[in-house]
C-alpha atoms as a PDB file:
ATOM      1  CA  UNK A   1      18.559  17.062   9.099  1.00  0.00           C
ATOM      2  CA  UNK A   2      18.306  20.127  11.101  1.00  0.00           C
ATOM      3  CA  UNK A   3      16.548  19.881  14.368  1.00  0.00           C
ATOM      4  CA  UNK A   4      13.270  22.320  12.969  1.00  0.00           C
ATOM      5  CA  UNK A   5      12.683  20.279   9.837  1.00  0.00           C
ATOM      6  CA  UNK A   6      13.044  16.686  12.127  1.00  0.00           C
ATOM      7  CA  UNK A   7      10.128  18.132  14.939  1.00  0.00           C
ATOM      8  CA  UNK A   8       7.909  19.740  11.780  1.00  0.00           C
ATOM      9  CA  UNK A   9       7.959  15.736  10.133  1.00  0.00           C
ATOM     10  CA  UNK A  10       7.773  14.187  13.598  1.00  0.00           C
ATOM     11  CA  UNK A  11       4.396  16.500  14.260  1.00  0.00           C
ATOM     12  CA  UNK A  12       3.563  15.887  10.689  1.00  0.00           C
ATOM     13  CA  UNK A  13       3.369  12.112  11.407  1.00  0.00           C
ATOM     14  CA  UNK A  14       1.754  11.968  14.388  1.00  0.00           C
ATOM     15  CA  UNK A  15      -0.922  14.738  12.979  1.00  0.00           C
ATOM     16  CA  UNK A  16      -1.450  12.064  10.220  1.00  0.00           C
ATOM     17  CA  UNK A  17      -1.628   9.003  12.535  1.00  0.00           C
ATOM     18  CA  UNK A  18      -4.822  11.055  14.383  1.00  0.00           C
ATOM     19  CA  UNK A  19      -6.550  11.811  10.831  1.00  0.00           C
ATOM     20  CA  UNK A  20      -6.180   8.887   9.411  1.00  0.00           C
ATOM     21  CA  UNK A  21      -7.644   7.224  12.747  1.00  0.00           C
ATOM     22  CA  UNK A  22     -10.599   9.427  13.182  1.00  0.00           C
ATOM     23  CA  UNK A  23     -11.399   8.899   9.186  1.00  0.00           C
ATOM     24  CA  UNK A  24     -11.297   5.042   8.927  1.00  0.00           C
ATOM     25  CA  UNK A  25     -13.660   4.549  11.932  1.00  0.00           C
ATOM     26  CA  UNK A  26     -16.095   7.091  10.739  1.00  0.00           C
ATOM     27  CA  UNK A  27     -16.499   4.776   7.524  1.00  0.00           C
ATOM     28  CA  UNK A  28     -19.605   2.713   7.492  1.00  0.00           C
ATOM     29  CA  UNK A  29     -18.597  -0.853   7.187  1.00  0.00           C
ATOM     30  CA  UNK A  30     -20.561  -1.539   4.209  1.00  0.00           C
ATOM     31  CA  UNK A  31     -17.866   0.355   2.397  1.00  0.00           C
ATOM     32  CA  UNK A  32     -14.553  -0.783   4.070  1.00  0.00           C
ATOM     33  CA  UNK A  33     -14.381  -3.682   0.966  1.00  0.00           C
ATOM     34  CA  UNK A  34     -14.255  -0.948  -1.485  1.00  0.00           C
ATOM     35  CA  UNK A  35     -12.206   1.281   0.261  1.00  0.00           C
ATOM     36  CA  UNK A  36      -9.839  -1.909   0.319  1.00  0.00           C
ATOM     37  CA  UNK A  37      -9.498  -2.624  -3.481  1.00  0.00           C
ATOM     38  CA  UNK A  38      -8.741   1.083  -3.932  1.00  0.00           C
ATOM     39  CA  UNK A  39      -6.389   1.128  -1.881  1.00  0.00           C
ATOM     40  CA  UNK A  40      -4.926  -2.186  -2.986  1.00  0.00           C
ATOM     41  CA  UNK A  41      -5.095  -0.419  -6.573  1.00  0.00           C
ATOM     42  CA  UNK A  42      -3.301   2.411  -6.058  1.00  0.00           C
ATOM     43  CA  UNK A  43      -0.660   0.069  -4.054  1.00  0.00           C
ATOM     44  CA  UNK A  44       0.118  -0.720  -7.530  1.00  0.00           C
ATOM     45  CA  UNK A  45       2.401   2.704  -7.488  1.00  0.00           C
ATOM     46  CA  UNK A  46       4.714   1.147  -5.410  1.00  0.00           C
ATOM     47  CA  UNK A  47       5.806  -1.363  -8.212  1.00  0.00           C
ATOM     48  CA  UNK A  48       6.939   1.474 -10.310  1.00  0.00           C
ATOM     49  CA  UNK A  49       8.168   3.050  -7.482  1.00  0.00           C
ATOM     50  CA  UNK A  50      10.267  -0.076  -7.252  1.00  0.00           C
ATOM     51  CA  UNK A  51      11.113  -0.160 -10.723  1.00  0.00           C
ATOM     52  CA  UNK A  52      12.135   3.474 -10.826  1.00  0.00           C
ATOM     53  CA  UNK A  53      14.642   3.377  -7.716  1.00  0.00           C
ATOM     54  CA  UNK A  54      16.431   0.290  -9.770  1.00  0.00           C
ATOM     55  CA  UNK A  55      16.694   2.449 -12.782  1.00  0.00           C
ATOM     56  CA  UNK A  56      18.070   5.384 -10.705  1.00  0.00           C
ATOM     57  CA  UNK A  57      20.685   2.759  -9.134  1.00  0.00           C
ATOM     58  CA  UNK A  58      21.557   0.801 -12.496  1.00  0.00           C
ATOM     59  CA  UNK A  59      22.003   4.337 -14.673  1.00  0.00           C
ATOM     60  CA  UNK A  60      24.607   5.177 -11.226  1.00  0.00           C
ATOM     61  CA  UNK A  61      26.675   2.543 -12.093  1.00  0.00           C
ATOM     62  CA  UNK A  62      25.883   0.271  -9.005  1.00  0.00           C
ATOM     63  CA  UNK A  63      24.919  -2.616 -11.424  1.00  0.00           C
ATOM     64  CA  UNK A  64      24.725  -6.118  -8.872  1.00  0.00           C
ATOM     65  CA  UNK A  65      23.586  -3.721  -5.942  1.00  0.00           C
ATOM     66  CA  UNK A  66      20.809  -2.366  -7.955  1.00  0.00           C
ATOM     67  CA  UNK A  67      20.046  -5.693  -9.578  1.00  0.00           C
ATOM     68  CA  UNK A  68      19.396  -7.601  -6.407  1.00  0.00           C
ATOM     69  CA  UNK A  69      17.508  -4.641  -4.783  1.00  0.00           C
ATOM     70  CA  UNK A  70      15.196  -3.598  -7.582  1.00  0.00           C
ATOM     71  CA  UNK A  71      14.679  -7.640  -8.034  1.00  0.00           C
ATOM     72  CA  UNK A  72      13.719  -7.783  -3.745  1.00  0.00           C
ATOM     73  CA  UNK A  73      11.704  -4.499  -4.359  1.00  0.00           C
ATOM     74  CA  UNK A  74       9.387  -5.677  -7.162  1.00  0.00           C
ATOM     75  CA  UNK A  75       8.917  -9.037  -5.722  1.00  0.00           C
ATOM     76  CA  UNK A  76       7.458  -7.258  -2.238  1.00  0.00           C
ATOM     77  CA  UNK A  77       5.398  -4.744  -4.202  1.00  0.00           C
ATOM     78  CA  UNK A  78       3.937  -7.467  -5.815  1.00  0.00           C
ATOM     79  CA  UNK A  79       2.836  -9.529  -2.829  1.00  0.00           C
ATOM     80  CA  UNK A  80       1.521  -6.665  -1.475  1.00  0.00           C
ATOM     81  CA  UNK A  81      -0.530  -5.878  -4.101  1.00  0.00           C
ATOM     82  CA  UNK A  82      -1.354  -9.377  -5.116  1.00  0.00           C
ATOM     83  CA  UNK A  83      -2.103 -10.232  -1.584  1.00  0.00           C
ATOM     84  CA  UNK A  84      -4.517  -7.249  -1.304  1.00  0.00           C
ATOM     85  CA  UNK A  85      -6.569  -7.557  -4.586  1.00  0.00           C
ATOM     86  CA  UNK A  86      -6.864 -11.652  -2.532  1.00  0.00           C
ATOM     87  CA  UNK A  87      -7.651 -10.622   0.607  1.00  0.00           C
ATOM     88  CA  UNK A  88     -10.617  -8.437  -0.817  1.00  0.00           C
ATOM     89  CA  UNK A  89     -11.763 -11.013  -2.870  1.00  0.00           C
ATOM     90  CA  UNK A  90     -12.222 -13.506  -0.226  1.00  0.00           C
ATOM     91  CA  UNK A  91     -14.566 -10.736   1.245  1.00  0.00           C
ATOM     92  CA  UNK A  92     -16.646 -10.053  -1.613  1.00  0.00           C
ATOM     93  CA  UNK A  93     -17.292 -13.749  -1.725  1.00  0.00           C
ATOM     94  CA  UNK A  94     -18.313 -14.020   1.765  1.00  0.00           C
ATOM     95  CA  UNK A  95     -20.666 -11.685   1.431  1.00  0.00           C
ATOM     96  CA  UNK A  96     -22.165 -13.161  -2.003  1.00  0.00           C
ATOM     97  CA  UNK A  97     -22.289 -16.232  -0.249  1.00  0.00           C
ATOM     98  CA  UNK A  98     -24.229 -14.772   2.590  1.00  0.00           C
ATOM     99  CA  UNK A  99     -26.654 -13.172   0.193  1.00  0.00           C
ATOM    100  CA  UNK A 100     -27.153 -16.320  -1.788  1.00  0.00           C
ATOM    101  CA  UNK A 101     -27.731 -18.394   1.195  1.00  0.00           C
ATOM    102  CA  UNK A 102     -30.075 -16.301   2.534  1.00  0.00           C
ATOM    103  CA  UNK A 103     -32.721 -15.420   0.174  1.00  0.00           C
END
């Protein structure tokens, strides 16, 4: 990696740390839960992510390699994905909960 291209990602980053910042606290908090299952949804990509990167391995010959990683790869795409749709769940029923028990 060539000095230029490694300071042009390294500003790139940093750019998007500030943006994505400055977004997320401009959102309301009535809308963080939905914001959250979208996000959890498209999270989703990074099981066929996963699943691609195994194929790409397995069709280079790298059989047990690619076996063990693609298995590790799905299996943390999958909590991540299964753990957000829960975690947003919980919320929504907190706030049912609140509404019932209030009116």
């Amino acid at each position: 990696m060539t000095p230029e291209l490694l300071i042009g990602s390294i500003t790139l980053f940093v750019l998007s740390i500030f943006l994505g910042f400055e977004l997320i606290t401009k959102v309301p908090a009535t809308l963080h839960t939905p914001l959250m299952s979208g996000a959890n949804a498209i999270s989703g990509i990074s099981i066929v992510g996963a699943l691609i990167g195994a194929n790409v391995a397995y069709e280079a010959g790298d059989t047990a390699f690619s076996g063990i990683l693609a298995f590790i790869a799905v299996v943390l795409a999958m909590i991540n994905v299964v753990g957000g749709f829960a975690v947003t769940n919980r919320m929504l029923n907190m706030i049912a909960g609140k509404k019932k028990g209030g009116a």
